[in-house]
Protein backbone atom coordinates (compact mmCIF):
# COMPACT_ATOMS: atom_id res chain seq x y z
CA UNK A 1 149.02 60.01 104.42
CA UNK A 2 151.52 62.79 104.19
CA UNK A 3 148.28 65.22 103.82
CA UNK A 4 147.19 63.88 106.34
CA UNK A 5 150.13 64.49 109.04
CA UNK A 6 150.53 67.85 107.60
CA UNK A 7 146.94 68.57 108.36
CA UNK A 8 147.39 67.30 112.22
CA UNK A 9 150.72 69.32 112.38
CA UNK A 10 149.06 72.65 111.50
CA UNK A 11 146.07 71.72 113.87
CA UNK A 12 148.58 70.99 116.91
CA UNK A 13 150.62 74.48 116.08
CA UNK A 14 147.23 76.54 115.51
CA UNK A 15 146.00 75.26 119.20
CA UNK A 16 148.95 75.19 120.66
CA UNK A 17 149.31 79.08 119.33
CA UNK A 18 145.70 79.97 120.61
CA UNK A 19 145.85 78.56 124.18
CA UNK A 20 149.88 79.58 124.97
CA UNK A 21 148.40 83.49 124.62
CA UNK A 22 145.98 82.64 127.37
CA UNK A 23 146.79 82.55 131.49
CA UNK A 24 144.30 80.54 131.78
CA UNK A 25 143.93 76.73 132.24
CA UNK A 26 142.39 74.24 129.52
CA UNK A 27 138.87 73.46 129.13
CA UNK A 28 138.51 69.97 128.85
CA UNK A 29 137.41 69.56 125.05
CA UNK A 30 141.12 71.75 124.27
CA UNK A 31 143.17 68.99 126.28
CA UNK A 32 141.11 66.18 125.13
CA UNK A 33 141.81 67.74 121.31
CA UNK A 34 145.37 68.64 122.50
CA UNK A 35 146.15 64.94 123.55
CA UNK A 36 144.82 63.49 120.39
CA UNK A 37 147.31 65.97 118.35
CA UNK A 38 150.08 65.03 120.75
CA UNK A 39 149.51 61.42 120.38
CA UNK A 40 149.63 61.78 116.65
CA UNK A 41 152.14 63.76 115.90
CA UNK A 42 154.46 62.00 118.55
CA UNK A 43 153.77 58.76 116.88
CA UNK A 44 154.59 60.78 112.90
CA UNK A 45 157.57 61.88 114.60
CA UNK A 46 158.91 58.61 116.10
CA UNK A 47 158.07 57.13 112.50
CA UNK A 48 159.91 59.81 110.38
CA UNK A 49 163.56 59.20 113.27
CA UNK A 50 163.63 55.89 112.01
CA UNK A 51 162.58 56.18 107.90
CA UNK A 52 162.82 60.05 107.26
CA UNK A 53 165.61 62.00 106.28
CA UNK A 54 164.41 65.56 106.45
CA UNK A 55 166.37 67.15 109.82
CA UNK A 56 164.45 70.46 109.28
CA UNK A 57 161.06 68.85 109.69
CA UNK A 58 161.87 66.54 112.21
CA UNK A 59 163.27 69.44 114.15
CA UNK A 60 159.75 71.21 113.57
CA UNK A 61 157.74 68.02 114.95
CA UNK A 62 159.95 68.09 117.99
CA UNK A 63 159.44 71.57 119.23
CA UNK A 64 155.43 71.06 118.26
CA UNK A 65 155.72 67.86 120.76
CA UNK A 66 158.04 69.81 123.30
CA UNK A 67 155.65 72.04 123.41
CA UNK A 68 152.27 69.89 123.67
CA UNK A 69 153.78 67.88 126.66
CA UNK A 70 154.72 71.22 128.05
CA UNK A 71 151.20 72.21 128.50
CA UNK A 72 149.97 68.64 129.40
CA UNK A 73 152.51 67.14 132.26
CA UNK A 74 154.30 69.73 132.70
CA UNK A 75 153.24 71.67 136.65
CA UNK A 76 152.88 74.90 137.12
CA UNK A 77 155.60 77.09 137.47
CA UNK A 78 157.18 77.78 141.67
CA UNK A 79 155.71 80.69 141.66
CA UNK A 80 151.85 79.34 141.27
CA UNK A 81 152.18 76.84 143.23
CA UNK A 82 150.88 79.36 146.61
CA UNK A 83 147.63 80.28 144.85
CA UNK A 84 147.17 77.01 143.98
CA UNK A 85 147.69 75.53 147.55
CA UNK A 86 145.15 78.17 148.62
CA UNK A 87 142.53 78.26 146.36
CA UNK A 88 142.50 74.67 144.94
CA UNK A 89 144.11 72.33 146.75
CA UNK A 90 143.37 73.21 150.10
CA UNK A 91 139.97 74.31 149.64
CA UNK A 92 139.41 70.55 148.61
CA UNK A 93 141.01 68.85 151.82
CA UNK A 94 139.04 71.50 154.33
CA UNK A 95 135.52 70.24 152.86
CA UNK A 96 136.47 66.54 152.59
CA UNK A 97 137.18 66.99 156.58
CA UNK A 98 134.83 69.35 157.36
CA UNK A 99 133.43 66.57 159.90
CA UNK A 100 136.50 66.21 161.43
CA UNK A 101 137.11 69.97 162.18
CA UNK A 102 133.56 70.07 163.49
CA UNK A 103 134.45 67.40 166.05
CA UNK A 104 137.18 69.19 166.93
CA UNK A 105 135.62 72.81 167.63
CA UNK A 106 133.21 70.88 169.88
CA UNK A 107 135.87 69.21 171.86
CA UNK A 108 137.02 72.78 172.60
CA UNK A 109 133.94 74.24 173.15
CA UNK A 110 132.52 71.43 175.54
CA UNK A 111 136.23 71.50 177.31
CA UNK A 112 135.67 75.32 177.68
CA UNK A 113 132.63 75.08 178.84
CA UNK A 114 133.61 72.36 181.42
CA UNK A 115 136.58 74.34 182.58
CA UNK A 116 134.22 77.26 183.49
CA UNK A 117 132.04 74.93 185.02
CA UNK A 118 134.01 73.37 187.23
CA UNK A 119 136.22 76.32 188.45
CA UNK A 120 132.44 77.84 189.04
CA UNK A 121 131.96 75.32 191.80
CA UNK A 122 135.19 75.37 192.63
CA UNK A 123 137.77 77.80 192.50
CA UNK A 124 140.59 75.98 193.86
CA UNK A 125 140.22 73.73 190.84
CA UNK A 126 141.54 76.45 188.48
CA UNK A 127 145.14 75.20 189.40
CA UNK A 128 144.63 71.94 187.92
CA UNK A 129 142.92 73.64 185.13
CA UNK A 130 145.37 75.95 184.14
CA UNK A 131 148.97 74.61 183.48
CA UNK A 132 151.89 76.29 184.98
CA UNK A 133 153.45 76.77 182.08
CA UNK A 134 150.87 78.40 180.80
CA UNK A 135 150.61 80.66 183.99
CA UNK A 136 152.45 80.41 187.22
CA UNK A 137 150.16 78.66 190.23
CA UNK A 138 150.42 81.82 192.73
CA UNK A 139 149.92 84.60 189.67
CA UNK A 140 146.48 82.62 188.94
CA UNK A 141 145.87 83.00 192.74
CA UNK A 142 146.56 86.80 192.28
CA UNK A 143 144.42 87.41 189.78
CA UNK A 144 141.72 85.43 191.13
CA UNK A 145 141.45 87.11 194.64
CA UNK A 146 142.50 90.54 193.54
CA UNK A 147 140.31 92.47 190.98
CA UNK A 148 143.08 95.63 190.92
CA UNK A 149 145.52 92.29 189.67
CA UNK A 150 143.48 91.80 187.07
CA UNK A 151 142.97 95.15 186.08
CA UNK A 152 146.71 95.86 185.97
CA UNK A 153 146.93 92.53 183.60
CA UNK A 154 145.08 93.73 181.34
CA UNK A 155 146.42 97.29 181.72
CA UNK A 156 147.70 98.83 178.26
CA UNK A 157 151.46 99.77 178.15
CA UNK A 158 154.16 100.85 175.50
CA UNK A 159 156.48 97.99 175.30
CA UNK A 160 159.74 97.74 173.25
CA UNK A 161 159.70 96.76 169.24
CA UNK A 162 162.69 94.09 170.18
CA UNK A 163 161.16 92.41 173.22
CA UNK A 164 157.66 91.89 171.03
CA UNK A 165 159.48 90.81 168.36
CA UNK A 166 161.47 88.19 170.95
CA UNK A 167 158.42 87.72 172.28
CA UNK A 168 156.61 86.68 168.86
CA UNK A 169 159.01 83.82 167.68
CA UNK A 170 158.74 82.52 171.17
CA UNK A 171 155.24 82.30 170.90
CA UNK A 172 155.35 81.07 167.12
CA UNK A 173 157.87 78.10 168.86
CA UNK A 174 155.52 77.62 171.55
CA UNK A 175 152.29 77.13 169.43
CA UNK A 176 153.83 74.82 166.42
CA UNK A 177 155.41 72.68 169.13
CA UNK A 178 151.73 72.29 170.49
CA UNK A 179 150.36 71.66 166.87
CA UNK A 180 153.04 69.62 165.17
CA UNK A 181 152.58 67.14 168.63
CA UNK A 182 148.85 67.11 167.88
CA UNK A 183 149.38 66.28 164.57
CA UNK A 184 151.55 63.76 165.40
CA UNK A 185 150.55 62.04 168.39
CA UNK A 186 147.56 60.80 166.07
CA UNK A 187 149.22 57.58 165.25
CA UNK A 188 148.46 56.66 168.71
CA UNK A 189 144.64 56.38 167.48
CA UNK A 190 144.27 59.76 168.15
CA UNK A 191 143.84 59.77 171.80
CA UNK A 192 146.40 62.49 172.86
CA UNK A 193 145.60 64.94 170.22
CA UNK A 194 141.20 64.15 171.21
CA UNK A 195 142.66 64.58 175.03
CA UNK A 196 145.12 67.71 174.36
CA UNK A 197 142.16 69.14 172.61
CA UNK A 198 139.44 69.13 175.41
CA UNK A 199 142.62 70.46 177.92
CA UNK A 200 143.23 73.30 175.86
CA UNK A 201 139.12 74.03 175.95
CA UNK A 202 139.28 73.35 179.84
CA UNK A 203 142.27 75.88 180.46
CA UNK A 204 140.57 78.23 178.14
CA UNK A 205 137.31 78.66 179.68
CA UNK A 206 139.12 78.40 183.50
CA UNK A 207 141.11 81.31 182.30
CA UNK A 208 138.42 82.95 181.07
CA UNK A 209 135.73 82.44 184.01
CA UNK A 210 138.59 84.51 185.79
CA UNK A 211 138.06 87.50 184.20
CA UNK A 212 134.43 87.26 183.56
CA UNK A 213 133.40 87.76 187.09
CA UNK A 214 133.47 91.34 187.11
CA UNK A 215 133.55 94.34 184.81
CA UNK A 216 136.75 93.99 183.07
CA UNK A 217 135.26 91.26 181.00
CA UNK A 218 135.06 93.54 177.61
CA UNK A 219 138.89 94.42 178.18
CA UNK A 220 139.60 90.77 178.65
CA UNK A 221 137.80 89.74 175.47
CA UNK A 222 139.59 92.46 173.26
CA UNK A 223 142.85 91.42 174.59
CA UNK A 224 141.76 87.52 173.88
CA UNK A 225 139.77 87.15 170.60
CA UNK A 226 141.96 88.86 168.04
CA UNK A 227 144.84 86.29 168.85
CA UNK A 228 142.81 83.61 170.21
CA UNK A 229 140.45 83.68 166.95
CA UNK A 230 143.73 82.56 164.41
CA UNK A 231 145.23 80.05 166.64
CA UNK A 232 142.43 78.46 167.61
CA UNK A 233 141.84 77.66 163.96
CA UNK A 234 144.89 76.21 163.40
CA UNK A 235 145.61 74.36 166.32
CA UNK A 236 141.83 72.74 165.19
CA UNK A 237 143.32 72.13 161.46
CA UNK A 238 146.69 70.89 163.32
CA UNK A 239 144.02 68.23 165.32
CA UNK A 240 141.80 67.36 162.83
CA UNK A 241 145.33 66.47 161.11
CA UNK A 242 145.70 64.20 163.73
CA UNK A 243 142.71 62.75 163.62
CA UNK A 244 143.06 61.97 159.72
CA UNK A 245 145.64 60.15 161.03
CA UNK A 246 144.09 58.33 163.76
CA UNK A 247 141.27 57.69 161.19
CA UNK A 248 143.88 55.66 158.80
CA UNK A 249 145.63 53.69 162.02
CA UNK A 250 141.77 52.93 163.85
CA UNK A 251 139.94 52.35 160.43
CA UNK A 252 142.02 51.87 157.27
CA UNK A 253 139.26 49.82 155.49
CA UNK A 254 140.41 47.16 152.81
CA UNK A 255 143.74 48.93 152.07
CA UNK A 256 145.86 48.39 155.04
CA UNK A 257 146.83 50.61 157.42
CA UNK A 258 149.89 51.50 155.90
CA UNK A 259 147.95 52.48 152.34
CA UNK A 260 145.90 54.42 154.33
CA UNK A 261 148.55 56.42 156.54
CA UNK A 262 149.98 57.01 152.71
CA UNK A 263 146.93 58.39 151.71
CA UNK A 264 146.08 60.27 154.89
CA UNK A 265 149.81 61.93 155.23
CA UNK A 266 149.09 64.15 152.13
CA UNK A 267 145.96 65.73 153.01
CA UNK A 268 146.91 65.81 156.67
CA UNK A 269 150.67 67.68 155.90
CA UNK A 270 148.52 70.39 154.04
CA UNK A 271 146.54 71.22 156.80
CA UNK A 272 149.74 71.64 158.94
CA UNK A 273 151.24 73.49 156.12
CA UNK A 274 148.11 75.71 156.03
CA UNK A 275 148.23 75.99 160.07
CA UNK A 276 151.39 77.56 159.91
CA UNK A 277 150.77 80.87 158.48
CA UNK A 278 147.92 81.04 161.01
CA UNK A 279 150.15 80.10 163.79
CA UNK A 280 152.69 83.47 162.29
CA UNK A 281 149.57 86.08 162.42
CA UNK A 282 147.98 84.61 165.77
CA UNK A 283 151.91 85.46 167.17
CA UNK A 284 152.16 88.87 165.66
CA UNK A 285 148.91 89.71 166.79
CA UNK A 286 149.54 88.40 170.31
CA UNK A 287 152.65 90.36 170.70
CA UNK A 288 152.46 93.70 168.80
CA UNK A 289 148.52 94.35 168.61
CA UNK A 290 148.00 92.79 172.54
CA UNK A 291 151.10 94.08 174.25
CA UNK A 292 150.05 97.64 173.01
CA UNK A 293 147.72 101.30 173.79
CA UNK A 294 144.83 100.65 171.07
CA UNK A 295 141.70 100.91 172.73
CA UNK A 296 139.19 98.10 173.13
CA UNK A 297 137.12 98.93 169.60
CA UNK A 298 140.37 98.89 167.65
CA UNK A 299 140.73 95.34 168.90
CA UNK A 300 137.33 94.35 168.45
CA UNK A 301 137.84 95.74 164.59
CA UNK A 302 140.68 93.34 164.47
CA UNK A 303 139.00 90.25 165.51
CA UNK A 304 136.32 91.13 163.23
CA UNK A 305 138.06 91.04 160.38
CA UNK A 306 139.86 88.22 161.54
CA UNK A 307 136.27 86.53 161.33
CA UNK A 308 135.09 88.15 158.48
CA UNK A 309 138.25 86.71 156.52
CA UNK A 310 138.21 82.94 157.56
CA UNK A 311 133.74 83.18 157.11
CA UNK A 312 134.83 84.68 153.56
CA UNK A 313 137.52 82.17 152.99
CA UNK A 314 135.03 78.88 154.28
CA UNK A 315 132.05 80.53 151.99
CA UNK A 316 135.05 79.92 149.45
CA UNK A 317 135.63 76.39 150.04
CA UNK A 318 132.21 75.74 150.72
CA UNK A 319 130.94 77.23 147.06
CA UNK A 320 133.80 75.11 146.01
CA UNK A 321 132.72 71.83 147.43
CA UNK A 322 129.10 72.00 145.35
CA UNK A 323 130.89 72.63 142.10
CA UNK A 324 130.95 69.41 139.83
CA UNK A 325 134.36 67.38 140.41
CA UNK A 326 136.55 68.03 137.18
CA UNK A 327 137.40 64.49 135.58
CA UNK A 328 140.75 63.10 135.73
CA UNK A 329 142.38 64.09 132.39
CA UNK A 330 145.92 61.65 132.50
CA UNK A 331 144.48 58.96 130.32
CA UNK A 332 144.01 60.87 127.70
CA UNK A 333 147.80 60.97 127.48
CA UNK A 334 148.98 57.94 128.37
């Protein structure tokens, strides 16, 4: 017997040795072996505090078990916890709603589409299809009957460090207030955040039939896509948010609505979190890369790599998906 908890106690420390000199996570036959260690010297230990004398080797067994539980429950530390979010636990929400998203780019594109439809027919519509907050009712008029008003939009001028920084955290403010209440109008079965979705396609393509009548449409599409190509994505992951709520309120299944809003809140806040530090580079981009001389190629660089970095990122999650789901490990400490 005493062999025999010797023998397990230089097993745990030898293991426990080998995989603490490694970044690395556990394979699954090392936690399986390091949970039947831990369970057996934590039960030698709790024998020897109530019958054993011997301080010096109860101290030992204590650190070895410190130590095992260390590597088993123990989370990362802070400072993992970023590429984590990124490259595990994110990637893992984005596939599971990859339907959701896809409804929700559609709902854009058929609302841009329908904006540039409609104003087609009829110009005067572009009022109602463009909000005046987003842009005054009689400086749409201007740049729709005057093509030297568009041109001077879109004309390329030296503006101040301190009024596009101002002008960034207002538009950061601006575009989480319009995520964070698509997000969470989706307890209302999601029919503001499906309605504030196909708006924001139908102002979009109204806005952009107005500069896509003439020849200043490649200026207007390098001042648009580099910021429009960020926040676009994340007011869709701020929606399809929404919708994973809407999904638990409309259809919770044999759990209850409120199980399912518990499940759906976790999954949902991470693609809010994730939104965010879209919603930071769409602002910067808008304010010091928009509002500045580069010429037309430099911005059409920038919204390539822009596109080249989320395609890279969803070939990510999508090589991710088709990997075999990793077991869950807690029962083998319990």
């Amino acid at each position: 017997m005493i062999a025999r908890a010797a023998q397990l106690q230089e097993q745990l420390e030898a293991l426990l040795d080998r995989v603490e000199n490694r970044s690395r996570t556990l394979s699954f036959d090392e936690t399986r072996e390091l949970a039947r260690l831990y369970r057996g010297c934590s039960a030698r230990l709790a024998l020897m505090r109530t019958r054993a004398r011997d301080q010096d080797t109860i101290r030992y067994l204590n650190a070895l078990c410190l130590r095992a539980y260390t590597r088993l429950q123990v989370p990362p530390p802070r400072e993992q916890l970023l590429p984590r979010f990124f490259l595990a636990d994110l990637p893992k929400v984005l596939a599971a709603t990859a339907w959701l998203q896809a409804i929700v780019a559609m709902l854009t594109l058929v609302g841009a589409l329908a904006g540039a439809a409609v104003v087609s027919e009829n110009h005067t519509a572009i009022y109602d299809c463009i909000p005046a907050s987003f842009y005054p009712p009689a400086q749409v008029e201007t740049l729709m009957e005057s093509h030297q008003a568009r041109a001077d939009f879109l004309a390329r001028r030296p503006v101040s460090f301190s009024f596009k920084s101002i002008f960034s955290a207002a538009l950061f403010t601006h575009n989480m207030r319009v995520g964070l209440m698509a997000f969470a109008t989706g307890i209302l079965a999601g029919i503001p955040t499906i309605l504030l979705v196909f708006y924001n396609g139908i102002a979009m393509g109204a806005f952009a039939w107005l500069f896509s009548r003439d020849s200043l449409w490649p200026m207007f599409w390098a001042w648009m896509l580099p910021h429009a190509i960020p926040e676009l994505l994340a007011v869709t992951l701020c929606c399809t948010a929404g919708l994973l709520i809407a999904k638990a309120v409309v259809a919770p299944g044999r759990q209850g609505v409120t199980a399912a809003l518990r499940t759906a809140s976790s999954p949902a806040l991470e693609l809010v979190g994730a939104a965010v530090p879209l919603l930071i580079v769409a602002a910067m981009i808008e304010s010091f890369l928009r509002q500045s001389t580069l010429s037309s190629s430099v911005r059409f660089a920038a919204a390539a790599i822009a596109v080249a970095g989320i395609g890279a990122y969803g070939w990510y999650v999508y090589r991710l998906s088709r990997c075999p789901v990793r077991p869950d490990l807690q029962w083998l400490v319990r």
